[in-house]
Protein backbone atom coordinates (compact mmCIF):
# COMPACT_ATOMS: atom_id res chain seq x y z
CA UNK A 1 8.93 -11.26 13.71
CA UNK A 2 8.88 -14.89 13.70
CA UNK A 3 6.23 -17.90 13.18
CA UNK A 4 5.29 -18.85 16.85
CA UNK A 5 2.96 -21.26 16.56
CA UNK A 6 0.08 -22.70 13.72
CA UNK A 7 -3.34 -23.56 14.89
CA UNK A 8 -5.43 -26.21 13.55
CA UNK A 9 -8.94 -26.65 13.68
CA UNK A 10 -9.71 -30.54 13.48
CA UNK A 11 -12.16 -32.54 13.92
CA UNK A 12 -10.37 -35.21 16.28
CA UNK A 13 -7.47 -33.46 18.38
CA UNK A 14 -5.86 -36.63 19.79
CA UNK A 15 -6.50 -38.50 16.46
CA UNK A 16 -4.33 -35.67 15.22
CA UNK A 17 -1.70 -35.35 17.93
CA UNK A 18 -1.24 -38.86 17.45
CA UNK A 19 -0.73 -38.48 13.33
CA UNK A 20 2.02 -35.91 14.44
CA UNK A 21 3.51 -38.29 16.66
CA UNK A 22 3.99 -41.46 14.73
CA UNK A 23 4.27 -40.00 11.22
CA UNK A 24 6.24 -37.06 11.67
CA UNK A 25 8.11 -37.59 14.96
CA UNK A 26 6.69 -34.39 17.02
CA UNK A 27 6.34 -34.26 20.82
CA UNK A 28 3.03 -33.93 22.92
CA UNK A 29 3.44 -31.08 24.91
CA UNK A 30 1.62 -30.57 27.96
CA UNK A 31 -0.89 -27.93 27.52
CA UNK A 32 -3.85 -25.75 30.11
CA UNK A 33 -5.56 -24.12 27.33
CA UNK A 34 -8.31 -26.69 27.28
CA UNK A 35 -11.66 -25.71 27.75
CA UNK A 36 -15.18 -26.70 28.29
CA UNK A 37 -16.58 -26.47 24.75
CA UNK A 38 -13.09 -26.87 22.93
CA UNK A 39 -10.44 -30.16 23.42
CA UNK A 40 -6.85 -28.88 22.59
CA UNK A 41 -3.26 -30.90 22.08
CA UNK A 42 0.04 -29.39 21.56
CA UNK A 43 2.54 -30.82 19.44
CA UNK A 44 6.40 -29.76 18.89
CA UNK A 45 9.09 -30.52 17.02
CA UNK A 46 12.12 -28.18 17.51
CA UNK A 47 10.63 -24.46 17.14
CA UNK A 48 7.99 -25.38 15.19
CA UNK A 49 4.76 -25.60 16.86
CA UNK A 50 1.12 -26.56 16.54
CA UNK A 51 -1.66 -26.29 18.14
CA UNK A 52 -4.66 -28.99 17.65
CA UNK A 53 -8.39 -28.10 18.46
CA UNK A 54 -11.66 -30.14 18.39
CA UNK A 55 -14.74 -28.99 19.76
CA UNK A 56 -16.37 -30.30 22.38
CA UNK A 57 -19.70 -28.64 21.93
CA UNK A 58 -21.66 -27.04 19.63
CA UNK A 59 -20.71 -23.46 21.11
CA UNK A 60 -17.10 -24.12 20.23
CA UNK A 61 -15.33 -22.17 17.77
CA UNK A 62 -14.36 -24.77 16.21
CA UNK A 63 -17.47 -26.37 15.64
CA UNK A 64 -18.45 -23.00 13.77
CA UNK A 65 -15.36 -23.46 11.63
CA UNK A 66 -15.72 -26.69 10.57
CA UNK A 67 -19.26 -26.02 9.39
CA UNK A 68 -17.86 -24.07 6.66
CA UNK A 69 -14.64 -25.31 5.81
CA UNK A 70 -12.49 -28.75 6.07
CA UNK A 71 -10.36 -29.26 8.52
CA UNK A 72 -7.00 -26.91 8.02
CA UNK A 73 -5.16 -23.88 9.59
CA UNK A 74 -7.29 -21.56 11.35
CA UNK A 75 -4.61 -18.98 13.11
CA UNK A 76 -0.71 -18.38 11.96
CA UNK A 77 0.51 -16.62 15.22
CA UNK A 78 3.51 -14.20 14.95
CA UNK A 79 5.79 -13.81 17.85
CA UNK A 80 6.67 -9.74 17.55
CA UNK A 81 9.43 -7.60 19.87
CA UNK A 82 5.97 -5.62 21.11
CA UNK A 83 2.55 -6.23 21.03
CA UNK A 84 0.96 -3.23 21.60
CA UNK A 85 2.63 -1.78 18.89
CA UNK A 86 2.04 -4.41 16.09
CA UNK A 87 -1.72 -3.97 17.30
CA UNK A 88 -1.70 -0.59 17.20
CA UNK A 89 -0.17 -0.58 14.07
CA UNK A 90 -2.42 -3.31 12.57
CA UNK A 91 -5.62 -1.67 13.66
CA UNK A 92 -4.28 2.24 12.38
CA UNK A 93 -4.61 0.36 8.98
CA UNK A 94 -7.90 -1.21 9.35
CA UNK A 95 -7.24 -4.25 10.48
CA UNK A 96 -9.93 -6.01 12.38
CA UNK A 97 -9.12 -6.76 15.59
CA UNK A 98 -11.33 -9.73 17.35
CA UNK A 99 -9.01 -10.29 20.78
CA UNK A 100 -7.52 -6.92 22.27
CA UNK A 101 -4.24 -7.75 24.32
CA UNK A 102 -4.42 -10.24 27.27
CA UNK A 103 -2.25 -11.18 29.48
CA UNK A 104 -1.50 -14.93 30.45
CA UNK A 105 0.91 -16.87 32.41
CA UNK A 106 3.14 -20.22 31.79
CA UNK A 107 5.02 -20.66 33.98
CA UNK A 108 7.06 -17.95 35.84
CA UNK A 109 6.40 -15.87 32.90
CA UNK A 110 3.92 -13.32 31.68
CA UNK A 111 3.11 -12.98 27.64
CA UNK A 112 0.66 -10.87 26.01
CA UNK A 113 -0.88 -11.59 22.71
CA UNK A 114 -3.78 -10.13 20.94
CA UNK A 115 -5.38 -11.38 17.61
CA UNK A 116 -6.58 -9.69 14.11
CA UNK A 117 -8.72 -10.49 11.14
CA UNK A 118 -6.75 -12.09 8.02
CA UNK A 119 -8.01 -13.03 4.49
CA UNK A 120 -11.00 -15.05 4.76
CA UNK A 121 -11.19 -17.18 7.66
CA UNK A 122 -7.90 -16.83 8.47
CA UNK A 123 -6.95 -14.92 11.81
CA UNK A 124 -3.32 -13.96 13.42
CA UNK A 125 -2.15 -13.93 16.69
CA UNK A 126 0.46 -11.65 17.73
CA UNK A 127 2.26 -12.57 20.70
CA UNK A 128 4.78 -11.18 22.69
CA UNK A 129 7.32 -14.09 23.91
CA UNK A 130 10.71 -14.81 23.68
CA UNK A 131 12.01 -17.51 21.05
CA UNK A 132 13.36 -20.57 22.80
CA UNK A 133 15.67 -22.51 19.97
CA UNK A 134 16.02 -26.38 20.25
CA UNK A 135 17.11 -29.29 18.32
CA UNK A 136 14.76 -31.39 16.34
CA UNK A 137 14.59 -33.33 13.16
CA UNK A 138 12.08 -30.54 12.04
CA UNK A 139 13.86 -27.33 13.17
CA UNK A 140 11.53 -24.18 11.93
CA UNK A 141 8.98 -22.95 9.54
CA UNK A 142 10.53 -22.52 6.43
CA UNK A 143 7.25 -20.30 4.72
CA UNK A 144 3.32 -20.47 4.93
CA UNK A 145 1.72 -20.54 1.66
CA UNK A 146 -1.93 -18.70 1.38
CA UNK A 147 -4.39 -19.19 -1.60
CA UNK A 148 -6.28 -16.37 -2.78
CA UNK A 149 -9.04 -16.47 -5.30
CA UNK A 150 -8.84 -14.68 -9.03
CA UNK A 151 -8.50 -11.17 -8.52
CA UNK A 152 -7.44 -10.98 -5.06
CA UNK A 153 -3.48 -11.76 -5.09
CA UNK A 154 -3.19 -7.87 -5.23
CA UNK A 155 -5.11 -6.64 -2.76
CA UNK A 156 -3.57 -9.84 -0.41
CA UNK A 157 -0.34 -7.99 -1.32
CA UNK A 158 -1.25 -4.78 -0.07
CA UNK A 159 -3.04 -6.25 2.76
CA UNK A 160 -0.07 -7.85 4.44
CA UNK A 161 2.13 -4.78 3.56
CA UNK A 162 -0.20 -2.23 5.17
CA UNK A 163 -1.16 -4.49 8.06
CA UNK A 164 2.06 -6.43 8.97
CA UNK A 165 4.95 -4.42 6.65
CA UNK A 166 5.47 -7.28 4.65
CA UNK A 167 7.60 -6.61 1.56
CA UNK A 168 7.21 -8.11 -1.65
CA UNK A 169 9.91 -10.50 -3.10
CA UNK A 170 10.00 -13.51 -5.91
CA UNK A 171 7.02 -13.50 -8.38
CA UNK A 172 5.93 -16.58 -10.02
CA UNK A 173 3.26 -17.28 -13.32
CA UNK A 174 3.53 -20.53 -13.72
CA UNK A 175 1.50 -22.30 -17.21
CA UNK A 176 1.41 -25.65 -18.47
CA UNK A 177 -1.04 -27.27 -21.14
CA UNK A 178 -3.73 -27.80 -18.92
CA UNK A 179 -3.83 -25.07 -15.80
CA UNK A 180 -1.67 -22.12 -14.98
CA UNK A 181 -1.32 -19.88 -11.62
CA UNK A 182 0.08 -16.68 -10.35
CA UNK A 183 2.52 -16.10 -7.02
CA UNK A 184 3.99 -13.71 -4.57
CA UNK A 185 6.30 -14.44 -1.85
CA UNK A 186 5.90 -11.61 0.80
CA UNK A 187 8.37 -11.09 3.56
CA UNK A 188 8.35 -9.95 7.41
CA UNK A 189 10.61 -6.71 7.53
CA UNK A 190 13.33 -8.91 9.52
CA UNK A 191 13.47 -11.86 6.69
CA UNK A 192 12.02 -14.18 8.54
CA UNK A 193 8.55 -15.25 7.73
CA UNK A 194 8.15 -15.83 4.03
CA UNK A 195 4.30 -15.76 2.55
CA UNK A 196 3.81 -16.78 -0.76
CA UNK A 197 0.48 -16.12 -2.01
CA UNK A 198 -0.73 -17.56 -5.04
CA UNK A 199 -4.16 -17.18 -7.24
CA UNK A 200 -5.58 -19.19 -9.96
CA UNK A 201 -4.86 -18.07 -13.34
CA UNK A 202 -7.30 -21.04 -15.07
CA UNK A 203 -10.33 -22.22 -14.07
CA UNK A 204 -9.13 -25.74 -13.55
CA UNK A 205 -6.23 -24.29 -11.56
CA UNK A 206 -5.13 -26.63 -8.67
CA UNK A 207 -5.90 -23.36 -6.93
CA UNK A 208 -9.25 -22.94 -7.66
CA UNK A 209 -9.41 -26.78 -7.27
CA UNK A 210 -8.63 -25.69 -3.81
CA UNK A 211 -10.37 -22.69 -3.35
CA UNK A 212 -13.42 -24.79 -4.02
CA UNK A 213 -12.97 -27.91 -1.16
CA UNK A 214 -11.94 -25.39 1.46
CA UNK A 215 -15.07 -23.05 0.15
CA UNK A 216 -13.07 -19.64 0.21
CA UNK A 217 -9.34 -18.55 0.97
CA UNK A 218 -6.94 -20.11 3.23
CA UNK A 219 -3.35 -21.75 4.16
CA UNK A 220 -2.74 -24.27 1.11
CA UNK A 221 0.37 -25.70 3.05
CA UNK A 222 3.81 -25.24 5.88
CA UNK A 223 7.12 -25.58 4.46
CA UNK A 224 9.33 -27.28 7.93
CA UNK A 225 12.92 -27.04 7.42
CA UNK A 226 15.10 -29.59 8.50
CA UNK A 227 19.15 -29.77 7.76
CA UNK A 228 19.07 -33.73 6.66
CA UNK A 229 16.30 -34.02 3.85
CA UNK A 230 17.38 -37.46 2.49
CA UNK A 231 17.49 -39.04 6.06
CA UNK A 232 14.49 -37.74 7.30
CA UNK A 233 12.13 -38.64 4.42
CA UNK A 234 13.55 -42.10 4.43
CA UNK A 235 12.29 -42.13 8.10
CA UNK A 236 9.10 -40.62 7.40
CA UNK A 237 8.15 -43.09 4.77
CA UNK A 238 8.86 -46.39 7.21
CA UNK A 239 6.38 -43.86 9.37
CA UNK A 240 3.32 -44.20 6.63
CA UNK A 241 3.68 -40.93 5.44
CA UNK A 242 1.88 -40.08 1.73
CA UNK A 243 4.15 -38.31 -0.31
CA UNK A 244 3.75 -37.26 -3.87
CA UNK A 245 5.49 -39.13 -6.48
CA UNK A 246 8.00 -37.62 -8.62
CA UNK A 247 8.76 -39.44 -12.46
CA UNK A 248 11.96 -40.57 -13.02
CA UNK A 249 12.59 -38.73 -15.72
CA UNK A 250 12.95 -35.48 -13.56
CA UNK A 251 16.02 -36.64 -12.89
CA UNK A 252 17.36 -37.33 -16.12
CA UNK A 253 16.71 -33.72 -16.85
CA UNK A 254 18.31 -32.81 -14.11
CA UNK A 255 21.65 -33.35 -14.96
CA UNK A 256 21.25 -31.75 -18.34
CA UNK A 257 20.57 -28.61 -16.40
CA UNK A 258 23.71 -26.29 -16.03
CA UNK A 259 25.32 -25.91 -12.79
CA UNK A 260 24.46 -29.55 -11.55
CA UNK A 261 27.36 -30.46 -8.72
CA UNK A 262 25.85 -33.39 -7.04
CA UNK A 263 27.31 -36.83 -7.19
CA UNK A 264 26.08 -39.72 -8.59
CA UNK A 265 26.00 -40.90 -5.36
CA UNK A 266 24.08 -38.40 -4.02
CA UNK A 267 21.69 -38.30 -6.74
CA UNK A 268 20.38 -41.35 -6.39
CA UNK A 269 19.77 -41.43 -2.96
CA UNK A 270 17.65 -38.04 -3.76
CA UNK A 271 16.02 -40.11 -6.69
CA UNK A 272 15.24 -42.77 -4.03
CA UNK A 273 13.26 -40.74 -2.12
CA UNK A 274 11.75 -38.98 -4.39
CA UNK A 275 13.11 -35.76 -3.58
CA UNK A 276 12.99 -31.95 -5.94
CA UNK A 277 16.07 -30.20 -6.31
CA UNK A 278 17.05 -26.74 -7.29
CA UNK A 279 19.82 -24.10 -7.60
CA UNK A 280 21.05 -20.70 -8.19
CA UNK A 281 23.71 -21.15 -10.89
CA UNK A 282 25.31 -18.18 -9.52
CA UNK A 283 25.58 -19.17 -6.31
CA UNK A 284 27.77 -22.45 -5.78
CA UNK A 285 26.67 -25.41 -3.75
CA UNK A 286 23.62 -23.37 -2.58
CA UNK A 287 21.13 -26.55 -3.25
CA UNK A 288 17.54 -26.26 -2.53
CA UNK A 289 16.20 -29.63 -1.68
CA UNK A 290 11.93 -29.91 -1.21
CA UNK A 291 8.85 -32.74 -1.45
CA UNK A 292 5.68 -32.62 -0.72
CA UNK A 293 3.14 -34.90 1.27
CA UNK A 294 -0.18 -36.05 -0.04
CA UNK A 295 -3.23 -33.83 1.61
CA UNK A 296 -3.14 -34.85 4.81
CA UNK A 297 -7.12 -34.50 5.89
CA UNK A 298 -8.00 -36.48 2.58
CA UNK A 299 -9.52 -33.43 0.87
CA UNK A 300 -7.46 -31.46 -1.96
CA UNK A 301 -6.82 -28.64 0.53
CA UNK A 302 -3.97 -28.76 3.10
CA UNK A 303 -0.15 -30.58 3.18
CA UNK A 304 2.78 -30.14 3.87
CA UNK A 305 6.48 -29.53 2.35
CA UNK A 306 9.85 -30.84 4.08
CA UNK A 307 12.71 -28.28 2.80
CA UNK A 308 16.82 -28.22 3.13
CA UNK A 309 18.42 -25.23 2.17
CA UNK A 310 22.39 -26.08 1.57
CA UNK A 311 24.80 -23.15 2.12
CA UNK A 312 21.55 -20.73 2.67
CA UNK A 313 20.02 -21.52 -0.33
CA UNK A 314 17.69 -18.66 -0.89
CA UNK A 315 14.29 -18.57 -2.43
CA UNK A 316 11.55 -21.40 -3.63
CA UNK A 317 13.47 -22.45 -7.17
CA UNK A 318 11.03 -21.96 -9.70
CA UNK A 319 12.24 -25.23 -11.32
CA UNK A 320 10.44 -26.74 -8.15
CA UNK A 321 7.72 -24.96 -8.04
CA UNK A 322 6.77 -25.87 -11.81
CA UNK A 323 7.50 -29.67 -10.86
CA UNK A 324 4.94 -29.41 -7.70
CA UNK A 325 2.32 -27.88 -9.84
CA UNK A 326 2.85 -30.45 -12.63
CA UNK A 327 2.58 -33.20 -9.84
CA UNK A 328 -0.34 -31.78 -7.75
CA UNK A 329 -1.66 -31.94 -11.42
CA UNK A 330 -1.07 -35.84 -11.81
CA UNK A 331 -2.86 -36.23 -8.86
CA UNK A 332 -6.11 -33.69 -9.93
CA UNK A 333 -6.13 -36.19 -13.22
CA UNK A 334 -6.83 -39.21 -10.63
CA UNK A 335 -8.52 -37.00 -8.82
CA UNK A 336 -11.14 -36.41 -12.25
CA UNK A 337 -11.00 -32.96 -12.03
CA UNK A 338 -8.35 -31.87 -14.63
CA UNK A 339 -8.73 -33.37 -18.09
């Protein structure tokens, strides 16, 4: 199994193909899925892939969406080895399934996909398709992240394990002086899709916070990978992109912390940028480098992480995580809604 393309539902399609574009350095990719009630772009950046849809009409799907929620991910399509099996699967444990298995053609070639119910307005796409690797600043999909609301992180857990044989992995309660959350990363039997879901564990919780603005469930942000972190945030920042800020203090404790390796040199060009670092102290030179934009639709919901993983790093580095929550919490103070 492996992430073959993330849907958006927007409210602008080209305004949004064009954000890809110049901030982030994606191609347009020419697309016939358009329709009469529903304006779609394509955008790609080596396998990582996203679909962009504004409606055109009332009648659209879209439309419907974005009467309920803010703009944000409405489908996470997984490419499987067979279709009709993952279906079959899905639907022996009560999944919902709201598109049995079509065929359609680009190209010479013939894929089949069908689609099933997720947590709240969420929906997946299975699709049967080759993977076609390329070269790109932005390589893959590191890990979706899905937010839950208090009381549900269980049954998600069991959902994507019964539905989609997810396994569970790292587990994360994370609790500072003012809000505190709960985490599990689940992942596809193959290793390759990684699915942390997290609930609130405070009523203020950055999680609720979200859970509110998106009014229910849904995909809180997409980790992309890419093999030159320092480089390509430098770029993305003469590109206009909003990242969070990071004190520089962080990095003062970071070279109290045992197992540190990097060079002065290095450091401060991570410090520059503005740029989290983690690492197993087991594991040497396996670095986990990660920021964070600002939410990109302007609401507290969705944004996205840029990740490097040196020598395989493996994991999310809970040292991180603790620093995003603590900075998503800076901003909530701006924000007025964390005292």
């Amino acid at each position: 199994m492996e992430i073959d393309h993330v849907h958006f539902y927007v409210e602008d399609a080209k305004t949004w193909r064009d954000w890809f574009l110049h901030h982030l350095g994606f191609q347009s990719v020419d697309s016939s899925i358009n329709s009469f009630h529903t304006c779609t772009e394509v955008v790609k950046s080596g396998n990582v892939q996203f679909l962009l849809s504004s409606p055109l009409l009332p009648t659209s799907p879209v439309a419907e969406f974005l009467l309920q929620h803010p703009p944000g991910v409405a489908d996470v399509a997984f490419a499987v080895e067979n279709v009709e099996l993952a279906i079959a699967q899905a639907q022996a444990q009560g999944a919902k399934i709201l598109q049995p298995i079509q065929e359609y053609q680009i190209g010479a070639r013939t894929f089949k996909s069908g689609k099933i119910a997720a947590w709240g307005a969420l929906t997946h796409t299975l699709i049967e398709k080759p993977l076609v690797s390329s070269q790109a600043q932005l390589t893959t999909i590191d890990h979706v992240v899905l937010n839950v609301a208090v009381g549900d992180l269980e049954r998600a857990v069991d959902w994507y394990e019964n539905i989609l044989g997810f396994q569970p992995q790292q587990m994360f309660k994370i609790k500072t002086d003012r809000s505190a959350l709960h985490s599990q990363v689940m992942v596809s039997p193959n290793g390759s899709v990684q699915l942390p879901i997290n609930e609130p564990a405070s009523s203020n919780s950055q999680i609720q916070e979200f859970l509110d603005v998106n009014k229910g469930p849904g995909i809180q942000h997409i980790a992309l990978k890419t093999t030159n972190l320092v480089n390509a945030i430098a770029k993305f920042r003469t590109q206009g992109l909003s990242l969070l800020a990071v004190p520089q203090t962080y990095y003062t404790r970071l070279k109290q912390r045992p197992g540190f390796t990097l060079s002065n040199q290095e450091l401060e060009a991570i410090a520059q940028q503005e740029i989290l670092v983690d690492w197993n102290e087991d594991v040497q030179n396996a670095v986990l480098l990660q920021i964070f934009t600002q939410p990109i639709f302007g609401q507290p919901t969705f944004f996205f992480e840029f990740i490097e993983r040196r020598f395989q790093a493996q994991g999310f580095g809970e040292g991180n995580f603790r620093a995003l929550f603590e900075a998503i919490e800076s901003e909530q103070i701006k924000r007025g809604t964390l005292s």
